[in-house]
C-alpha atoms as a PDB file:
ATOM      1  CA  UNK A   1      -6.371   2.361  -9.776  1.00  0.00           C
ATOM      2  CA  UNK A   2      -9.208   0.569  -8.340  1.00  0.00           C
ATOM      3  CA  UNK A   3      -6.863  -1.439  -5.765  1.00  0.00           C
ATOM      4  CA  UNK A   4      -5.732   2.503  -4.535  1.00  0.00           C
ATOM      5  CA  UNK A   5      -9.364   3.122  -4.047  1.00  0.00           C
ATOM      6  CA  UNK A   6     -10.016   0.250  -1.805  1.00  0.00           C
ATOM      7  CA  UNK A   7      -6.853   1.267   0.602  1.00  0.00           C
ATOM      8  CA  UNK A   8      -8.871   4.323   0.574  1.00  0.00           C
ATOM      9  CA  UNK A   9     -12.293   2.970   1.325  1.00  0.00           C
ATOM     10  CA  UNK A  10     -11.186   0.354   3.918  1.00  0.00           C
ATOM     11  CA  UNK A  11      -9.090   3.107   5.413  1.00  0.00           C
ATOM     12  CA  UNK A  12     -12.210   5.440   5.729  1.00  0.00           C
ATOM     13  CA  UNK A  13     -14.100   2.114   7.415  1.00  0.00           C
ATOM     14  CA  UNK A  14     -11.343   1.903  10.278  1.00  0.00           C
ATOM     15  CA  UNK A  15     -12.054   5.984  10.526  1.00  0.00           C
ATOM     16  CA  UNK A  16     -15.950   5.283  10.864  1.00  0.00           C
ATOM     17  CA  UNK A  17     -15.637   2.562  13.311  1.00  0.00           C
ATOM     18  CA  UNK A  18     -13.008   4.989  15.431  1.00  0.00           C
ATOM     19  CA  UNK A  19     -15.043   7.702  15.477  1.00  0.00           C
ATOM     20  CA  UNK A  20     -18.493   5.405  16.089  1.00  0.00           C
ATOM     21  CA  UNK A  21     -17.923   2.927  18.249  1.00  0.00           C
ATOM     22  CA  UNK A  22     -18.413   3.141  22.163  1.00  0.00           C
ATOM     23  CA  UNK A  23     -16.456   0.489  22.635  1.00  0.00           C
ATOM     24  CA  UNK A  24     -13.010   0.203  23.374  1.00  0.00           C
ATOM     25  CA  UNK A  25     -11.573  -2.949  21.784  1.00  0.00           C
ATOM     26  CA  UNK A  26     -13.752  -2.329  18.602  1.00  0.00           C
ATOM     27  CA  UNK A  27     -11.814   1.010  18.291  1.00  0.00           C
ATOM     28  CA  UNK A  28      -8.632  -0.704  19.278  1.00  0.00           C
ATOM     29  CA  UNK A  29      -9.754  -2.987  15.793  1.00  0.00           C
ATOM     30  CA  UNK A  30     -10.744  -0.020  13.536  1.00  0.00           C
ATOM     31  CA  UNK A  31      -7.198   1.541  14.520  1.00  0.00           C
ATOM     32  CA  UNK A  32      -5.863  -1.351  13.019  1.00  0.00           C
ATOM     33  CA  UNK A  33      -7.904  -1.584   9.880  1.00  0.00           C
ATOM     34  CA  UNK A  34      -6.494   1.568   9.484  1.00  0.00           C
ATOM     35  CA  UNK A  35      -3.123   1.175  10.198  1.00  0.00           C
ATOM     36  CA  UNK A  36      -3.258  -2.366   7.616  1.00  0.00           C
ATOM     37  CA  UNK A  37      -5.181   0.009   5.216  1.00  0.00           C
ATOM     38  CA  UNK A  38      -1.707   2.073   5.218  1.00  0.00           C
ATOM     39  CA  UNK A  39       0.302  -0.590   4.858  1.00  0.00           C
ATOM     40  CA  UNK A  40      -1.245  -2.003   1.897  1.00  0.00           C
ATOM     41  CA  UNK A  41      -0.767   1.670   0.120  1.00  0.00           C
ATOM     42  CA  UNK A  42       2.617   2.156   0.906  1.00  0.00           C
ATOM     43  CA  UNK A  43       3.263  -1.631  -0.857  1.00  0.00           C
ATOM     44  CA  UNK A  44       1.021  -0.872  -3.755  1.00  0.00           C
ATOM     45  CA  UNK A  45       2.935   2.641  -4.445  1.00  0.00           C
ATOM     46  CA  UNK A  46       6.417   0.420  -4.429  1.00  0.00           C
ATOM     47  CA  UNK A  47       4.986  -2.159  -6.916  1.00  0.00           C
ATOM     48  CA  UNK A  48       6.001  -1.989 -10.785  1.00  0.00           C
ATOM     49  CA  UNK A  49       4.351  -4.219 -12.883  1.00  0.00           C
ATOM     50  CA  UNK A  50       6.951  -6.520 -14.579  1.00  0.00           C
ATOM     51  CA  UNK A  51       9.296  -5.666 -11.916  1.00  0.00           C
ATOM     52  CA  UNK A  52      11.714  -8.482 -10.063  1.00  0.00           C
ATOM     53  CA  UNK A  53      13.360  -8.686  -6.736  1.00  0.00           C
ATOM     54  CA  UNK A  54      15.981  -5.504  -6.486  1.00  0.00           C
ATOM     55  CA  UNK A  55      18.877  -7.347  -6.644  1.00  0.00           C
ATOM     56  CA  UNK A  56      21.227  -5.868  -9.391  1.00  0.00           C
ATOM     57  CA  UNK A  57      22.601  -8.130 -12.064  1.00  0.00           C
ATOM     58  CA  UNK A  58      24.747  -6.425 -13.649  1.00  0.00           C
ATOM     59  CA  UNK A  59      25.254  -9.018 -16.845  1.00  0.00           C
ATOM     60  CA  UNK A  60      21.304  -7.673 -17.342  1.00  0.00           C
ATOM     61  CA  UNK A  61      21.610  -3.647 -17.397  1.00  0.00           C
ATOM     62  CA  UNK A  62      17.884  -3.574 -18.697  1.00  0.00           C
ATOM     63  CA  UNK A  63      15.952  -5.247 -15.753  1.00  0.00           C
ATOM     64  CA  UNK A  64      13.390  -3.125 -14.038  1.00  0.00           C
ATOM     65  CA  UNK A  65      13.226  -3.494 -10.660  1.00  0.00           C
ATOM     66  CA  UNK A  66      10.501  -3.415  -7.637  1.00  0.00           C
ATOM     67  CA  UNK A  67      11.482  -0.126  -5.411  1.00  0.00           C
ATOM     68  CA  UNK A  68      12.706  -1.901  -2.110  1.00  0.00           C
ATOM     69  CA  UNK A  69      11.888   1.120   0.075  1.00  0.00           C
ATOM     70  CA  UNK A  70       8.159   0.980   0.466  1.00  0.00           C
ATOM     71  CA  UNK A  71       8.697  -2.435   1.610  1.00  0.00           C
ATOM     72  CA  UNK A  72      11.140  -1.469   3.691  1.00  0.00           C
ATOM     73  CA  UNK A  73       9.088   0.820   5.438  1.00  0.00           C
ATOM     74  CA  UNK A  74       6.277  -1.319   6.005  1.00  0.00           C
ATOM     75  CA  UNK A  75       8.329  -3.950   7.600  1.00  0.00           C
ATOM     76  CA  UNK A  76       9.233  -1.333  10.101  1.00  0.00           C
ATOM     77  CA  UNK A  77       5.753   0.289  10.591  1.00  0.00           C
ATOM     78  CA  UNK A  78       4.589  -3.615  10.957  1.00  0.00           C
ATOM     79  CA  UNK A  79       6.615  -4.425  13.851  1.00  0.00           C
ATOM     80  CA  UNK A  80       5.869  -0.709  15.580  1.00  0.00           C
ATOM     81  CA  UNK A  81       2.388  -1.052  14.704  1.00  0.00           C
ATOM     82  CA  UNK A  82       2.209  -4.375  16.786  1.00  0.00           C
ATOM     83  CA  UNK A  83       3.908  -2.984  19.733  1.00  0.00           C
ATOM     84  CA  UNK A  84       1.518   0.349  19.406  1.00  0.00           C
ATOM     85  CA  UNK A  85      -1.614  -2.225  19.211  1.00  0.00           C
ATOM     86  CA  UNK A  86      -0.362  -4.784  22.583  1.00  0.00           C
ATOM     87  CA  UNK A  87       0.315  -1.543  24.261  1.00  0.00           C
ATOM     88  CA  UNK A  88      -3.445  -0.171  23.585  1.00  0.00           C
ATOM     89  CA  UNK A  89      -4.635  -3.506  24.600  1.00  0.00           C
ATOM     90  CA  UNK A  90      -3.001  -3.720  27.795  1.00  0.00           C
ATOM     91  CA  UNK A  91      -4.136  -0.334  28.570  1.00  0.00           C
ATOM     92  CA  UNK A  92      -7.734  -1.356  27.300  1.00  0.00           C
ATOM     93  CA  UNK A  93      -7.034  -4.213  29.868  1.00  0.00           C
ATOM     94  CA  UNK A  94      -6.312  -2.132  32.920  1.00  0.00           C
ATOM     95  CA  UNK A  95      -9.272   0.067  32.199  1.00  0.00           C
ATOM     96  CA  UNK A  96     -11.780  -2.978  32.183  1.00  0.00           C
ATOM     97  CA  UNK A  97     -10.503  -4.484  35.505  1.00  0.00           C
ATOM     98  CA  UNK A  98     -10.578  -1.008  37.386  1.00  0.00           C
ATOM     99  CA  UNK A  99     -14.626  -0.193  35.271  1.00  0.00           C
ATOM    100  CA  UNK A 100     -15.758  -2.985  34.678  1.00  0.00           C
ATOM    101  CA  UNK A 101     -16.758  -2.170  31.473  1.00  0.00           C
ATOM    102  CA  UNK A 102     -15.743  -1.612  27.694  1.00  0.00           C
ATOM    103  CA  UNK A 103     -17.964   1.166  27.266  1.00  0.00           C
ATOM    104  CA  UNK A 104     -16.681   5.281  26.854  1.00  0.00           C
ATOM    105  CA  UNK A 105     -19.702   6.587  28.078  1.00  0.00           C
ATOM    106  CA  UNK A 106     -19.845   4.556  31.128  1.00  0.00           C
ATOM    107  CA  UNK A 107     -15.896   5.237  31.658  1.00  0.00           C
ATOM    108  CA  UNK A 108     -16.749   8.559  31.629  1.00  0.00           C
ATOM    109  CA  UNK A 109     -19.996   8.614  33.919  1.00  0.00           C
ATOM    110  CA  UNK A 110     -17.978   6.559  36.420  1.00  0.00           C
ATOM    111  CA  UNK A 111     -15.014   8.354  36.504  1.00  0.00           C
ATOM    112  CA  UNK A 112     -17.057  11.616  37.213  1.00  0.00           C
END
């Protein structure tokens, strides 16, 4: 229970540094604490305690078995996550060399 809560809590940390931060790579990293925060649930729910790799033996009927699709999924949402997080970095990037800055506020004054 208490390892559920921590997903929770560093997932709420990657929220607060989203919505507090000014500037742009630090949000780029708080997306990311968010998006591992996510990751680390979806593994937890697929965990069983006692459980062994799901591959079927069938001279053991009685085995209990880790559910392979959590894991599944977070293999995927790994690799699209680090496409997602070099795309928002090359566009964090482009914005620097045209602003010369990291900073919203000053992105937004100078773009005005």
């Amino acid at each position: 229970m208490i390892v559920y809560l921590m997903c929770f809590i560093l997932f709420f940390t990657g929220l607060y540094g989203v919505i507090t931060r000014r500037n742009l790579v630090k949000i780029a990293i708080s997306l990311s604490i968010m998006e591992f925060s996510t990751f680390l649930f979806f593994a937890l729910i697929g965990y069983v305690e006692g459980g062994i790799a799901p591959i079927v033996d069938p001279a053991d009927p009685g085995q209990v078995y880790v559910d392979p699709l959590p894991q599944a999924l977070v293999l995927t949402a790994i690799v699209i996550g680090l496409a997602t997080t070099a795309m928002l970095m090359a566009v964090i990037i482009r914005i620097f060399r045209k602003y010369k800055t990291f900073d919203i506020r000053e992105i937004n004054e100078l773009r005005g």
